[in-house]
Protein backbone atom coordinates (compact mmCIF):
# COMPACT_ATOMS: atom_id res chain seq x y z
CA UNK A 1 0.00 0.00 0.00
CA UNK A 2 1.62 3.62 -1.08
CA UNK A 3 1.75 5.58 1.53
CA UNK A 4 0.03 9.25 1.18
CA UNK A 5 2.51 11.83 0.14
CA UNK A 6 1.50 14.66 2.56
CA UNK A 7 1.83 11.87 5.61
CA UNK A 8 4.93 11.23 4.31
CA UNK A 9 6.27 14.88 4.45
CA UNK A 10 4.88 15.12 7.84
CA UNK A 11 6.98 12.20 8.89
CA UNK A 12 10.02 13.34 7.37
CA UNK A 13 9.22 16.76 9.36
CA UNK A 14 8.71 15.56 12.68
CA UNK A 15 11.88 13.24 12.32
CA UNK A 16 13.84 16.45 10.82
CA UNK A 17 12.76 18.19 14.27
CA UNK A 18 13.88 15.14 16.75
CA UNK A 19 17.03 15.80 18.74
CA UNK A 20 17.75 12.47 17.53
CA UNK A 21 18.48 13.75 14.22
CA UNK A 22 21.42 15.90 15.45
CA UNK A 23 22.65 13.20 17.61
CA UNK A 24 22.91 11.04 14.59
CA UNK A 25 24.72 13.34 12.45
CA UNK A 26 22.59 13.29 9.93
CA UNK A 27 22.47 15.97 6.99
CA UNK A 28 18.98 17.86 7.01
CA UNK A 29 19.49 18.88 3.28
CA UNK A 30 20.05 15.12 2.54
CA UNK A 31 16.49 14.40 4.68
CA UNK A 32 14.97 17.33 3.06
CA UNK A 33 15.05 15.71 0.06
CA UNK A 34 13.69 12.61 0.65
CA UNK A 35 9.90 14.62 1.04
CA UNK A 36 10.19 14.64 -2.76
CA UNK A 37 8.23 16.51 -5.25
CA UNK A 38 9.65 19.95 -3.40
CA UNK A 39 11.41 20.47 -0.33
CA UNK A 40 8.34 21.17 2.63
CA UNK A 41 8.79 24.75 4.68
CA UNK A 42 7.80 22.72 7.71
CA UNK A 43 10.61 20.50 7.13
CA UNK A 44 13.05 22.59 6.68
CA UNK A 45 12.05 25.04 9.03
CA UNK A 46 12.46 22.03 11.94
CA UNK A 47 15.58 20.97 10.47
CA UNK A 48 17.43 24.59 10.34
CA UNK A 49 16.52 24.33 13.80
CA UNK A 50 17.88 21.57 14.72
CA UNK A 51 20.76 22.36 12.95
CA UNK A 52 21.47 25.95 14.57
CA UNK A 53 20.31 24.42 17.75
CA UNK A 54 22.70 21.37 18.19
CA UNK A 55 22.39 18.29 19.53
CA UNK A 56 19.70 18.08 22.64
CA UNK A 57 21.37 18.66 25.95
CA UNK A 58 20.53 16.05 27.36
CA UNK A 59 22.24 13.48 24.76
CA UNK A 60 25.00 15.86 24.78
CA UNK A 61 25.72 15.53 28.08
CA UNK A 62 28.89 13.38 29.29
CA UNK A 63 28.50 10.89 32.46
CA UNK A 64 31.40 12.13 35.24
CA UNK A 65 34.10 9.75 35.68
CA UNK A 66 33.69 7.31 37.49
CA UNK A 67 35.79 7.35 41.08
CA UNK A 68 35.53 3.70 41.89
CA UNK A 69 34.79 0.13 39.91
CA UNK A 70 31.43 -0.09 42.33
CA UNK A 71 30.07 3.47 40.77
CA UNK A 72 29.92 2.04 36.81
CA UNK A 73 26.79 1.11 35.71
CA UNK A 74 28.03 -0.78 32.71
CA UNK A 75 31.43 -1.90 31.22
CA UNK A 76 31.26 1.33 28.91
CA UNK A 77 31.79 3.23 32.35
CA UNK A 78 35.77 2.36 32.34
CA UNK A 79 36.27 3.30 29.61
CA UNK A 80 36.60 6.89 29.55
CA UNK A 81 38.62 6.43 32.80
CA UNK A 82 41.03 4.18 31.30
CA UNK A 83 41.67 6.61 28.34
CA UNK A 84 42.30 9.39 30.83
CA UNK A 85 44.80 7.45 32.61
CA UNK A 86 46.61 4.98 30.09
CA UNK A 87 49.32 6.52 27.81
CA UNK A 88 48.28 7.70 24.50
CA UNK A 89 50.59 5.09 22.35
CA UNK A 90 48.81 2.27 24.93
CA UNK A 91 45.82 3.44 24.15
CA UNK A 92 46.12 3.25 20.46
CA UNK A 93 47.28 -0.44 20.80
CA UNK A 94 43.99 -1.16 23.29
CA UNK A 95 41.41 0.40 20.86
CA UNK A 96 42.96 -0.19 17.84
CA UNK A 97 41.06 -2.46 15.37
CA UNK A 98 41.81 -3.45 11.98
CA UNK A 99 41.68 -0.54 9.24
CA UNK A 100 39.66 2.17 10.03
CA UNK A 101 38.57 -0.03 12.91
CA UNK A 102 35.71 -1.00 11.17
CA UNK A 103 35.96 -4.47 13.25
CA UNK A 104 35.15 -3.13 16.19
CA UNK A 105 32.26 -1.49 14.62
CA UNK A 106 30.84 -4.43 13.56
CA UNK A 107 31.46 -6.64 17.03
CA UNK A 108 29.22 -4.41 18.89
CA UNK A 109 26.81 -4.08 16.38
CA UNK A 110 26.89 -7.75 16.17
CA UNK A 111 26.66 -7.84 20.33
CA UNK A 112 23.75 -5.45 20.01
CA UNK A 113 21.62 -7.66 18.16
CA UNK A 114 21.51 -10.39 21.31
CA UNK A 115 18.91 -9.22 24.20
CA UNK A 116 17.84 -10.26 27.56
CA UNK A 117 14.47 -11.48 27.47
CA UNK A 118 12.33 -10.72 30.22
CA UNK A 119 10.30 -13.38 31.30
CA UNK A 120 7.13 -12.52 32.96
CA UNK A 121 5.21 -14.28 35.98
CA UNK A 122 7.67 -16.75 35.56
CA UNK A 123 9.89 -17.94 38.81
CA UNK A 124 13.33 -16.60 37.69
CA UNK A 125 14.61 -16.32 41.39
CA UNK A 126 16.89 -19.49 40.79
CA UNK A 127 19.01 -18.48 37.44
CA UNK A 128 21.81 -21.41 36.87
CA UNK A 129 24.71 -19.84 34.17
CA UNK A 130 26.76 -22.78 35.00
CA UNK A 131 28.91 -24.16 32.08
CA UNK A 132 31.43 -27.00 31.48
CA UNK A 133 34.27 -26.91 29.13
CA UNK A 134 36.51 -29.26 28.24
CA UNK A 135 35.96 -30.46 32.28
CA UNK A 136 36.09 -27.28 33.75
CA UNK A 137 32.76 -26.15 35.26
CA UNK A 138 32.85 -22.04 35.36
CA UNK A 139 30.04 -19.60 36.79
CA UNK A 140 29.06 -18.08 33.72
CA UNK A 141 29.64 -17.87 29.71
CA UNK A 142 31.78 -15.11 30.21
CA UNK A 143 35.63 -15.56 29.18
CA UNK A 144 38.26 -13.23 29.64
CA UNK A 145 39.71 -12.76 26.12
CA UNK A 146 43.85 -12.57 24.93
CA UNK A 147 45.03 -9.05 25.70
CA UNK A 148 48.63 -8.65 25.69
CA UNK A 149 50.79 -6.76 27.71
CA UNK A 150 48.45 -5.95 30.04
CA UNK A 151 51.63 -4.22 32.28
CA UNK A 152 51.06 -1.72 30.17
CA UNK A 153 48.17 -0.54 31.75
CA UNK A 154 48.56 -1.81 35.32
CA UNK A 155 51.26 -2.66 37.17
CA UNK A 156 50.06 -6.05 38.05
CA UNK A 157 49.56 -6.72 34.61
CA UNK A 158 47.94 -10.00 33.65
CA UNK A 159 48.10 -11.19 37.39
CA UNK A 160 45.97 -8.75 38.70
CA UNK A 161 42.85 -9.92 35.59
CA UNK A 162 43.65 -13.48 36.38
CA UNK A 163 42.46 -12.74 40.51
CA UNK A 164 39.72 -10.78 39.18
CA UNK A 165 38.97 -13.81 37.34
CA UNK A 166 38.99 -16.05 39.64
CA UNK A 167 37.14 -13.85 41.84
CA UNK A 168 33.65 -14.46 39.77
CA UNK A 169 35.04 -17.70 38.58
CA UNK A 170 35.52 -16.80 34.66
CA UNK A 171 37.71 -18.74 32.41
CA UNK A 172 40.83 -16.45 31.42
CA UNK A 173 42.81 -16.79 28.12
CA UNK A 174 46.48 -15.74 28.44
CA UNK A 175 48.13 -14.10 25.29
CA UNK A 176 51.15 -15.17 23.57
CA UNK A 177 52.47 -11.55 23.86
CA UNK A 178 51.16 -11.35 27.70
CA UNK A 179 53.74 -9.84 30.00
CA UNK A 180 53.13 -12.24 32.69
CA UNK A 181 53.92 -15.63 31.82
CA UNK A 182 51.42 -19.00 31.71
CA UNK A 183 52.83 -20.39 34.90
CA UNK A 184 52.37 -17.16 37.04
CA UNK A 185 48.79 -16.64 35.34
CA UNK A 186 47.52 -19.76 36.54
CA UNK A 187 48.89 -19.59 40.04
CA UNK A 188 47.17 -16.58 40.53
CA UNK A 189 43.96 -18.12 38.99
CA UNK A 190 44.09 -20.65 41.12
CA UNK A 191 42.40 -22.90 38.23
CA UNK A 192 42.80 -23.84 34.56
CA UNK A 193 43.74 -20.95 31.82
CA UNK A 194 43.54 -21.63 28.38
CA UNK A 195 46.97 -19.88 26.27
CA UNK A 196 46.55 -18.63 23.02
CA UNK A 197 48.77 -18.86 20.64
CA UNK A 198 50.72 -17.04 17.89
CA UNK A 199 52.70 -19.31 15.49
CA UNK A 200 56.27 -18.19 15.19
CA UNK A 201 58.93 -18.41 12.12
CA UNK A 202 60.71 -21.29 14.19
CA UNK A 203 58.25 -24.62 14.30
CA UNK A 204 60.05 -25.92 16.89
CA UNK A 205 60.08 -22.79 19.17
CA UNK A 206 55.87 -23.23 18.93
CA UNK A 207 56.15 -26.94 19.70
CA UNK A 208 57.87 -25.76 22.67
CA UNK A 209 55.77 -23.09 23.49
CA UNK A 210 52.77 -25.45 23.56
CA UNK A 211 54.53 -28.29 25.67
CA UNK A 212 55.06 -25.53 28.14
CA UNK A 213 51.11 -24.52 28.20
CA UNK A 214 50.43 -28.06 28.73
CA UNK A 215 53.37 -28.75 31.42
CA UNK A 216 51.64 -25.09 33.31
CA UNK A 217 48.18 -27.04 33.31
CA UNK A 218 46.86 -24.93 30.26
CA UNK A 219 43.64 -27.49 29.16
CA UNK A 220 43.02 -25.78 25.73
CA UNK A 221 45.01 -23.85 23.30
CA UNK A 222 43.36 -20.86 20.81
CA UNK A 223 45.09 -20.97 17.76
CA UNK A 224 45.49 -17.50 16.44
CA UNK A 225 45.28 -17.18 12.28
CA UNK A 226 44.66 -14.14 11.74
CA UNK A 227 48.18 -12.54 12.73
CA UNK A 228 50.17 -14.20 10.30
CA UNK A 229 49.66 -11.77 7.27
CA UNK A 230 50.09 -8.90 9.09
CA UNK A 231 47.47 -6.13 9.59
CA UNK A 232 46.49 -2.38 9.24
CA UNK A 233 46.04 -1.63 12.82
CA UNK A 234 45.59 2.55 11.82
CA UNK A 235 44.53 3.60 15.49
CA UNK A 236 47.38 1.75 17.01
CA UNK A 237 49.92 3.79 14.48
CA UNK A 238 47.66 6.95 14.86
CA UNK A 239 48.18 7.16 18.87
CA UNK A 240 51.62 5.72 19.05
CA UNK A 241 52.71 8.60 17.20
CA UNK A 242 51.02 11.13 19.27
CA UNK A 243 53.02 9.59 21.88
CA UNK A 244 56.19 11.70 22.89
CA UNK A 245 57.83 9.46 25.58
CA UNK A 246 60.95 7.93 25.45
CA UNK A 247 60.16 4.18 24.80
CA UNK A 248 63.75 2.54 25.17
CA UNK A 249 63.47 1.75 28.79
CA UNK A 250 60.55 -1.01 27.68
CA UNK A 251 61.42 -1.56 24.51
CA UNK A 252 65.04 -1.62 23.47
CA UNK A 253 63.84 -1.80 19.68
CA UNK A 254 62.30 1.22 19.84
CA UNK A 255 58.54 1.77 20.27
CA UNK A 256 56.57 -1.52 18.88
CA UNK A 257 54.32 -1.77 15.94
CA UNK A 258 52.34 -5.28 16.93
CA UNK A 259 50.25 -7.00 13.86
CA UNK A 260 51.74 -4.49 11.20
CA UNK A 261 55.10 -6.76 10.88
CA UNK A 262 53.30 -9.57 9.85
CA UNK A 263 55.08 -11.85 12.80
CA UNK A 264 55.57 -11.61 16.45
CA UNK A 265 58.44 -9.18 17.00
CA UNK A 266 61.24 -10.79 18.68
CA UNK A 267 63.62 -7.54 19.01
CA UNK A 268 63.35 -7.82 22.81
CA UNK A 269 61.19 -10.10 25.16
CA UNK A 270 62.10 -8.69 28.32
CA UNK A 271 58.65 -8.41 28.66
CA UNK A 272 57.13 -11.09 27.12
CA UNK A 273 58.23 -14.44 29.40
CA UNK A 274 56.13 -16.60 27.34
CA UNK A 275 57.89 -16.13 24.49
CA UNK A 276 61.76 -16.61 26.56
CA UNK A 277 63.45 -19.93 27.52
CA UNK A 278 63.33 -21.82 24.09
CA UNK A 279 66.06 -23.28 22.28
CA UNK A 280 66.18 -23.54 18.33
CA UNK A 281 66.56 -27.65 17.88
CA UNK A 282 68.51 -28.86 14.56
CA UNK A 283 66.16 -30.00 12.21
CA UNK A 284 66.51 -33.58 12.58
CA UNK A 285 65.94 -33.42 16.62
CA UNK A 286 62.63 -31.91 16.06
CA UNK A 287 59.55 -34.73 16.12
CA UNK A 288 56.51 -34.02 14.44
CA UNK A 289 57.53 -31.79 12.14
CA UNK A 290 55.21 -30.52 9.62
């Protein structure tokens, strides 16, 4: 059924005059148009207003800062406290996604589309999140994805998310990269952590690297693909450069560039414990060699 062309203008008007339109960012002249057959007065009256106007106050307003963990009211609460406290080139690597971090984009839109869904007059005093994996029973769904070198934005590094995981009872997933290695992690979890893994140039120095996991107590490995071509990580670059801080005291290499090599860079591990403690075996000591 075509809908009437005068209740579409008024449509178009009353969504040209929404705060929301603002907020959005979209172009007024670009909804003007779409009244066809002329551009309404109404409609662009409301949207010159909105456009001199800005967006409502009330969506323009910014939440404080939060002063302790027990003050957010979501995850999206740290955030804006972690950016005012991490430095700018740590930052970069945090946020960063691939591209124009166009990945990121799409996880949360992706995350948006799944919803809690109430359930009414229904007893849902006794919720069970329980799961097993791989024998390991764990309070919730919730894992605590790969970061690396989590020292660089806490001084505890990875052994202060590995109590916090055990804490609420969450499995944990230790980087390659992490700056804590697999055998602290899980002493301070107190329970099974699963190590991810980044192949490196040496197959023998990865064989080793898993036999370690597995020797630690590590009952699963994530295999990490994606790494191995290299990628675009612009925000990383973008805010590393920004940074004006002498990086040699960390890095003897100079300030890192992680994912845009292509390979893990090996320059200097002080760091990086998983990745220390190997020796390169002659080919024809290695068994299992693909």
């Amino acid at each position: 059924m075509a809908l009437d062309p005068n209740s579409r203008r008024q449509f178009l008007a009353f969504l040209a005059g929404s705060p929301l339109l603002a907020a959005a960012g979209l172009d007024h002249d670009w909804l003007a148009r779409l009244a066809g057959n002329g551009r309404s007065d109404a409609l662009l009256h409301a949207a010159d207003q909105v456009a001199t106007a800005g967006t409502h106050p009330v969506l323009a307003a910014q939440p404080p800062l939060i002063a302790r963990a027990a003050d957010a009211l979501d995850v999206f609460d740290f955030e804006p406290v972690a950016r005012q406290n991490i430095p700018v080139a740590h930052w970069g690597y945090l946020m960063t996604g691939t591209d124009d971090d166009a990945t990121i984009a799409a996880n949360r839109a992706g995350f948006d589309r799944w919803v809690l869904r109430p359930r009414r007059l229904i007893d849902v005093s006794k919720v069970d999140t329980q799961l097993s994996i791989f024998g390991s029973r764990y309070a919730s769904p919730i894992v605590v994805n790969p970061l690396g070198s989590q020292k660089g934005f806490h001084k505890d590094g990875e052994v202060a998310t590995a109590k916090a995981a055990k804490a609420r009872d969450h499995l944990m997933v230790l980087s390659t990269v992490a700056t804590t290695s697999i055998e602290d992690t899980i002493a301070a979890r107190g329970g099974p952590v699963w190590f991810q893994l980044y192949h490196q140039s040496d197959w023998s120095l990865t064989k080793q690297m898993v036999q370690r996991a597995e020797r630690a107590g590590a009952p699963a490995i994530a295999f990490t693909v994606d790494l191995l071509g290299g990628s675009n990580r612009e925000t990383m670059v973008r805010e590393a450069r920004r940074d004006t801080r002498d990086c040699i005291k960390c890095h003897l290499g100079g300030p890192p560039l992680p994912g845009v090599s292509g390979r893990v860079d090996d320059r200097d591990n002080r760091r990086k414990p998983n990745l220390v403690g190997y020796r390169a075996l002659p080919p024809q000591l290695e068994q299992g060699t693909p």
